[in-house]
N, C-alpha and C. Protein backbone atom coordinates (compact mmCIF):
# COMPACT_ATOMS: atom_id res chain seq x y z
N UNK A 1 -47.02 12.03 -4.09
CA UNK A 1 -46.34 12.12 -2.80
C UNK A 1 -45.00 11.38 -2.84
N UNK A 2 -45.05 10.00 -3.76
CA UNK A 2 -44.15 9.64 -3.78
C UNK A 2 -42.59 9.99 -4.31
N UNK A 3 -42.97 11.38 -5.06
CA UNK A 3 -42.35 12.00 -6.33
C UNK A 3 -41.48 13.35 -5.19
N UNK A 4 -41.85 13.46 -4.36
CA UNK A 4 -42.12 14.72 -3.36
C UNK A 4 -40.65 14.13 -2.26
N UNK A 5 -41.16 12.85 -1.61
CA UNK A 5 -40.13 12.25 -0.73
C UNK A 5 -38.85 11.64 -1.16
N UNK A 6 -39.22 11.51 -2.55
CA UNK A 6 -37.39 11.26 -3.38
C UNK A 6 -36.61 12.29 -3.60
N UNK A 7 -37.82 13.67 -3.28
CA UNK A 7 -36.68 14.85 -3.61
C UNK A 7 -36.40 15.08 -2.29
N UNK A 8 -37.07 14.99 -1.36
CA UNK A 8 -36.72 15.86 -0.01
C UNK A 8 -35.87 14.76 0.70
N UNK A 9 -35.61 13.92 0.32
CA UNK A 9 -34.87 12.46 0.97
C UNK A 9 -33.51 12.85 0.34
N UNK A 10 -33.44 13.41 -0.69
CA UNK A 10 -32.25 13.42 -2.05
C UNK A 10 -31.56 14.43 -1.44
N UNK A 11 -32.11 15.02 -1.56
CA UNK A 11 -31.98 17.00 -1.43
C UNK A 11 -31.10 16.77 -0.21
N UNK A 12 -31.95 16.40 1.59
CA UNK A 12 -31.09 16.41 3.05
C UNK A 12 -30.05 15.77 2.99
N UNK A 13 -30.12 14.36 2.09
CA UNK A 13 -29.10 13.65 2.23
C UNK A 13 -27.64 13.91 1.37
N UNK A 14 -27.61 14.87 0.44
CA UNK A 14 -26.97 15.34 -0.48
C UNK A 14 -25.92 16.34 -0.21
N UNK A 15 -27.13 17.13 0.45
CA UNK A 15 -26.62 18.78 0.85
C UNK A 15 -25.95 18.16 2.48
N UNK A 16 -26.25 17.57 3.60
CA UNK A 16 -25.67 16.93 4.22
C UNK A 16 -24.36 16.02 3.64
N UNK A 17 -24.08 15.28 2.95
CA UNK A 17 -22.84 15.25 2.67
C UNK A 17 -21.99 15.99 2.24
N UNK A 18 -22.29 16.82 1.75
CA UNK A 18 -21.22 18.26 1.52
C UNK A 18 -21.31 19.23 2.68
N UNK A 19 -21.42 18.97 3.62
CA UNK A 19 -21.49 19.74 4.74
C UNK A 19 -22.25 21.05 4.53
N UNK A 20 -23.76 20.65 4.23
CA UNK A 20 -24.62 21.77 3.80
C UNK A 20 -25.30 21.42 4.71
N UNK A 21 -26.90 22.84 4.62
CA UNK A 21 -27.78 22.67 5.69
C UNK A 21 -28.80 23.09 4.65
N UNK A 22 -30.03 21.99 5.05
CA UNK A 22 -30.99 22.69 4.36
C UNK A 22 -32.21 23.88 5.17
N UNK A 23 -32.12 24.57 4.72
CA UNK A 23 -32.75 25.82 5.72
C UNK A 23 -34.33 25.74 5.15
N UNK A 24 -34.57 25.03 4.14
CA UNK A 24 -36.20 25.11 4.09
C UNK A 24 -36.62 24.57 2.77
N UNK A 25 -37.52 23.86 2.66
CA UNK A 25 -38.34 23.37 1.58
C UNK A 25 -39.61 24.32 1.36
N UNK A 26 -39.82 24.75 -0.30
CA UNK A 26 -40.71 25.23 -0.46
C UNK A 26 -41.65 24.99 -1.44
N UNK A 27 -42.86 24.42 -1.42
CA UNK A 27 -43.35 23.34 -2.72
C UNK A 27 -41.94 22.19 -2.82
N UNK A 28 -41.76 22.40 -4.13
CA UNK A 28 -40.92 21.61 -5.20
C UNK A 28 -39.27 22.29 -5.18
N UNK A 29 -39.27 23.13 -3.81
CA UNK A 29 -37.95 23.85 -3.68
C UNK A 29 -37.35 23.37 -2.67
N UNK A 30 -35.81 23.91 -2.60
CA UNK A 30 -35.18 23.93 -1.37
C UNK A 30 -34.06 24.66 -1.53
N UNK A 31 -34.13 25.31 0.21
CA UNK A 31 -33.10 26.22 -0.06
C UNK A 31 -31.81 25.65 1.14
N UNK A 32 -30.66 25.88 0.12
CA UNK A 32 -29.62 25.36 0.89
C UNK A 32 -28.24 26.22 0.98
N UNK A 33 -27.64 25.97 2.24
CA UNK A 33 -26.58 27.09 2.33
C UNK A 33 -25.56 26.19 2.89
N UNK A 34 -24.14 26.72 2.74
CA UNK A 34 -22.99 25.81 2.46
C UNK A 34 -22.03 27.41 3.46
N UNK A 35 -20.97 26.68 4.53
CA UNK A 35 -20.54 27.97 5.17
C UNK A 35 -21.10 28.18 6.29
N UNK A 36 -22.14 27.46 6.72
CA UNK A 36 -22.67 28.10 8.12
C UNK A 36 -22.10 26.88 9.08
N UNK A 37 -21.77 27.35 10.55
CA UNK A 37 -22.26 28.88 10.49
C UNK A 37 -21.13 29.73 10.69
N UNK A 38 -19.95 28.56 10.21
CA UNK A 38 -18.54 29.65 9.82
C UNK A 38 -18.27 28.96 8.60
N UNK A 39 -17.86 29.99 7.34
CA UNK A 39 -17.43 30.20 5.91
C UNK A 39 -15.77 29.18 6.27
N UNK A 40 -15.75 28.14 5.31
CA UNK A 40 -14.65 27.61 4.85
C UNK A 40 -14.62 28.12 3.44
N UNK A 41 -12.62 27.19 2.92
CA UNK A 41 -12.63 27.64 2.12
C UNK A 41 -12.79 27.37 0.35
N UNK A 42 -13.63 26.00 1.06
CA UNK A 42 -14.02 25.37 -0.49
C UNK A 42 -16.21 25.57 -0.13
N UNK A 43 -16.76 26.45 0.22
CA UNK A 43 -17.78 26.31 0.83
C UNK A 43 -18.50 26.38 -0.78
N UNK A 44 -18.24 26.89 -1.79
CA UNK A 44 -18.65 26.99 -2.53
C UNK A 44 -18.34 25.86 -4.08
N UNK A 45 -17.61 25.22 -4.03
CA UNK A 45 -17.48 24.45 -4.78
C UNK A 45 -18.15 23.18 -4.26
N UNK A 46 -18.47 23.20 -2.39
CA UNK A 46 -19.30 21.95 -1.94
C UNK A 46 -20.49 22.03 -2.59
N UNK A 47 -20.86 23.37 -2.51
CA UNK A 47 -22.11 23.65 -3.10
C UNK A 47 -22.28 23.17 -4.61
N UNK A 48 -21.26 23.47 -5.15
CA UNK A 48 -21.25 23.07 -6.89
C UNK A 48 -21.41 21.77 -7.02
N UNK A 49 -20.82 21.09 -6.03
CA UNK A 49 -20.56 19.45 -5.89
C UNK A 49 -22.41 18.87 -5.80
N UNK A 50 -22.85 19.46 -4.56
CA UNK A 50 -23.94 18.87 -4.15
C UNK A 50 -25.02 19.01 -5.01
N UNK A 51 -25.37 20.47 -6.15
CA UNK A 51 -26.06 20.35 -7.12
C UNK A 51 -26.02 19.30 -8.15
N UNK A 52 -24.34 19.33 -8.49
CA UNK A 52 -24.61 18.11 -9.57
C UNK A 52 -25.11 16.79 -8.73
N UNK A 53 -25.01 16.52 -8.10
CA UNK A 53 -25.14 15.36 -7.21
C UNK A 53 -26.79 15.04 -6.74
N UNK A 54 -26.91 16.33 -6.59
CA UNK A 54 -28.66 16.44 -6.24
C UNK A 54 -29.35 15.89 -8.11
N UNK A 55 -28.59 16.89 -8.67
CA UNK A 55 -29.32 16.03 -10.01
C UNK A 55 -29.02 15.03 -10.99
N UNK A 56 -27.68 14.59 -10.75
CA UNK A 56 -27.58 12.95 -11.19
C UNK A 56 -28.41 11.88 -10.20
N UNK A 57 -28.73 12.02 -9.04
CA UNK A 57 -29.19 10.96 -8.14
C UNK A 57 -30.85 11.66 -8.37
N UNK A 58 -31.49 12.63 -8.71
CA UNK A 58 -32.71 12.91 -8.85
C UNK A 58 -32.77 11.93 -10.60
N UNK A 59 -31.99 12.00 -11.68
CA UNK A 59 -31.79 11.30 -12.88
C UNK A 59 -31.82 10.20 -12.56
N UNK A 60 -31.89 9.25 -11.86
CA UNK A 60 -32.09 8.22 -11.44
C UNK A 60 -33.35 7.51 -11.42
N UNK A 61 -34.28 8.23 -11.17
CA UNK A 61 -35.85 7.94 -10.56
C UNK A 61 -36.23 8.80 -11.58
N UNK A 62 -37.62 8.03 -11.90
CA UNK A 62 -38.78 8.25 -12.69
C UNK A 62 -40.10 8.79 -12.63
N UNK A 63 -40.44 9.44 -13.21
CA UNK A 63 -42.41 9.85 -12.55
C UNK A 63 -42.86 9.50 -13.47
N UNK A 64 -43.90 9.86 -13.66
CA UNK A 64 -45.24 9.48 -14.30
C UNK A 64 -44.85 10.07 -15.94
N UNK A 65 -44.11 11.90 -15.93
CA UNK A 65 -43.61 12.48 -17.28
C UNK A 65 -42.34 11.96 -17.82
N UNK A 66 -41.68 11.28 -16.98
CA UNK A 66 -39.99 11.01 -17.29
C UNK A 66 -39.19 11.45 -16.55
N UNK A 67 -38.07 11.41 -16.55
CA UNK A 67 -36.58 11.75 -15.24
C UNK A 67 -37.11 12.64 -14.46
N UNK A 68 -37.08 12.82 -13.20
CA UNK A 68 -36.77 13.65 -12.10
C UNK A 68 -36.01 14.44 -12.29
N UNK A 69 -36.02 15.69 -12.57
CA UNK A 69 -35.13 17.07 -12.62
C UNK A 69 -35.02 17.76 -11.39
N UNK A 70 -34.17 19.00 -11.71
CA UNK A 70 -34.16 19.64 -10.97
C UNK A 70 -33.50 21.24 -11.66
N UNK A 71 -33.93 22.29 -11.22
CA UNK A 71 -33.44 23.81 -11.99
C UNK A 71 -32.36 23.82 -10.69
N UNK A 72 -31.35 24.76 -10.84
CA UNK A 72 -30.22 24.92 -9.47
C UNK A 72 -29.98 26.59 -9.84
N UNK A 73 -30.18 27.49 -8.93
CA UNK A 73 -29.46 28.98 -8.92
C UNK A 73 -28.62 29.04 -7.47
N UNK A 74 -27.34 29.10 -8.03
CA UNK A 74 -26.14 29.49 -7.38
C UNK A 74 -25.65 30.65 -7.24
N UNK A 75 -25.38 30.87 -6.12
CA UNK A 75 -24.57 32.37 -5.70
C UNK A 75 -23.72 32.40 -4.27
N UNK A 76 -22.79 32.68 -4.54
CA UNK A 76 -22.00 33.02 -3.02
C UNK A 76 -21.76 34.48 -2.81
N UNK A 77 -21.94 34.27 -1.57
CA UNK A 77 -21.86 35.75 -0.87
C UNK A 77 -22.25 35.40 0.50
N UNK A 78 -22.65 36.83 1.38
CA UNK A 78 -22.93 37.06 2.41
C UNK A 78 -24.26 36.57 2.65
N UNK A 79 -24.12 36.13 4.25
CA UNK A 79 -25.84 35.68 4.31
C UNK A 79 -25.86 35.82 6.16
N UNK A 80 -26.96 36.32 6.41
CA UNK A 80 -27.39 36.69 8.11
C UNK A 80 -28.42 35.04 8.34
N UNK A 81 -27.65 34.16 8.84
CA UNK A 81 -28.36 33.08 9.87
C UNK A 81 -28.75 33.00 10.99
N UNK A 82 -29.49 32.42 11.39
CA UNK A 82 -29.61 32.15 12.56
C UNK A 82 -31.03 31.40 13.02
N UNK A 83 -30.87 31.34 14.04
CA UNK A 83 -32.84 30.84 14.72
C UNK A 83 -33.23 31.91 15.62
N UNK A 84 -34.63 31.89 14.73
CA UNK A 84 -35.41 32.90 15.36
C UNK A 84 -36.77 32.28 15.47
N UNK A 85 -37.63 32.85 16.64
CA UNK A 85 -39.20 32.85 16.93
C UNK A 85 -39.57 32.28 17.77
N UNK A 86 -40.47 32.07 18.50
CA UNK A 86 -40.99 31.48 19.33
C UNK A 86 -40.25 30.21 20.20
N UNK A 87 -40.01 30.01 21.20
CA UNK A 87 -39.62 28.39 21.94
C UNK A 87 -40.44 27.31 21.11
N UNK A 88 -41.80 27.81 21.30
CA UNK A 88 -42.74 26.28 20.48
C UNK A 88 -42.50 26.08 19.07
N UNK A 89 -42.07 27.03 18.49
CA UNK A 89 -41.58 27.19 16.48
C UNK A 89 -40.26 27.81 16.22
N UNK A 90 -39.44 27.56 16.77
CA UNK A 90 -37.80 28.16 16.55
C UNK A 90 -38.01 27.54 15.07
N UNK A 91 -37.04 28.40 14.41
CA UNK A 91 -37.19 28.27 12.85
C UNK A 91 -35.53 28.72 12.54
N UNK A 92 -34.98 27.64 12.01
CA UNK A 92 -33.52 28.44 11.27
C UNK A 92 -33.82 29.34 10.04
N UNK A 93 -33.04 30.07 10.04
CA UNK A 93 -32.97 31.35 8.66
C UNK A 93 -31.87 31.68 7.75
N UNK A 94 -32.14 31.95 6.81
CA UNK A 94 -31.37 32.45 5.87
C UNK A 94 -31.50 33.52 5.25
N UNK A 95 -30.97 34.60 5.31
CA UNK A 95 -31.48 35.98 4.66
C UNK A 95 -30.42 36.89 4.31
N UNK A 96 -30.51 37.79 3.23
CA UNK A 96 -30.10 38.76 2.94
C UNK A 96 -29.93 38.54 0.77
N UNK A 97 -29.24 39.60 0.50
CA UNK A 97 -29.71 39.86 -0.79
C UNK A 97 -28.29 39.16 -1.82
N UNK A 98 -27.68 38.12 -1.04
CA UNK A 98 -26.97 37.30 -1.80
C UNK A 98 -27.71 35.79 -2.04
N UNK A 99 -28.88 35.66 -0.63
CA UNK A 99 -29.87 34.29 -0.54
C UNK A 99 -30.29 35.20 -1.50
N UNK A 100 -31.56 36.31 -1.74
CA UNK A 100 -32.18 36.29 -2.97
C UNK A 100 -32.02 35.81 -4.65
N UNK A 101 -30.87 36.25 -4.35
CA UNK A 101 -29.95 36.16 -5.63
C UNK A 101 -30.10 35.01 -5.94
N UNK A 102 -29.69 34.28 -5.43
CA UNK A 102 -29.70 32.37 -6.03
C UNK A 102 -31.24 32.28 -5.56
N UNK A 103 -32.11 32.53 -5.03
CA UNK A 103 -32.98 32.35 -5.31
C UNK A 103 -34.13 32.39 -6.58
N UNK A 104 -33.72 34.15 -7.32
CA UNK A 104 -33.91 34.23 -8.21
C UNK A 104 -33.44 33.85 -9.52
N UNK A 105 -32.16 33.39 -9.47
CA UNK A 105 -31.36 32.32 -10.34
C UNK A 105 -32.21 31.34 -10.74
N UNK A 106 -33.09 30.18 -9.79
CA UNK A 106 -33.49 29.07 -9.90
C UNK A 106 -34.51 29.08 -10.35
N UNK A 107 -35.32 30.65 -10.12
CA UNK A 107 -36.54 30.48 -10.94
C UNK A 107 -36.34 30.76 -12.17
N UNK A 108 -35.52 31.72 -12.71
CA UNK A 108 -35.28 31.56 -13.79
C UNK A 108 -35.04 30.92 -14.65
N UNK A 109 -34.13 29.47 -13.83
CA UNK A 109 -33.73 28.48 -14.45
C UNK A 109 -34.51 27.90 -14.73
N UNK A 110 -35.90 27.82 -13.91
CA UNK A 110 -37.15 27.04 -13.64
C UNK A 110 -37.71 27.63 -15.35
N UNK A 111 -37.45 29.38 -15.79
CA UNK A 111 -38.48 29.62 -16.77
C UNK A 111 -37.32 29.68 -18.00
N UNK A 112 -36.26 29.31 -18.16
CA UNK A 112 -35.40 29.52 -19.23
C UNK A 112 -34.94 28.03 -19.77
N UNK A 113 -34.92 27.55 -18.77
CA UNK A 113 -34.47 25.81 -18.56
C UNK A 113 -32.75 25.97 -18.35
């Protein structure tokens, strides 16, 4: 657990200084978008910034196997935000097939290294 709250502590506080948002943790993931919810014009190099940053400050801390890593899939493009669902579970979103994209980046990175 303790291994869990250095990333999700790392991750908000990271992607928040580059004027990111994190739109969702999943397991050992997170997905983050840079640009909302209007596109500047370095939105993507914040993003470049905050990965390395997410994983020199994850290189820092230790587990039980050795360094804290992290895989990163990057992509810019178009993306449909917003909050949607219920009053009692409003949920922010991120969607469309430029989020997939870096999504599928990271797992890859996850299986290629």
């Amino acid at each position: 657990f303790e291994v869990l709250q250095i990333f999700v502590t790392t991750v908000y506080d990271v992607v928040a200084q580059h004027t990111g948002v994190v739109e969702r943790f999943n397991g050992d993931s997170a997905l983050c978008a840079f640009g909302l919810p209007s596109a500047g014009d370095n939105d993507a190099l914040l993003a470049c910034r905050a990965a390395i940053h997410i994983r020199d400050r994850l290189q820092q801390h230790k587990s039980g196997d050795g360094w804290l890593g992290c895989n990163v899939g990057l992509h810019s493009g178009q993306a449909l935000s917003g909050f949607a669902g219920p009053l009692e579970r409003h949920e922010y979103f991120v969607l469309g097939p430029d989020v997939q994209m870096a999504r599928l980046l990271q797992q890859w990175a996850c299986h290629y290294g």
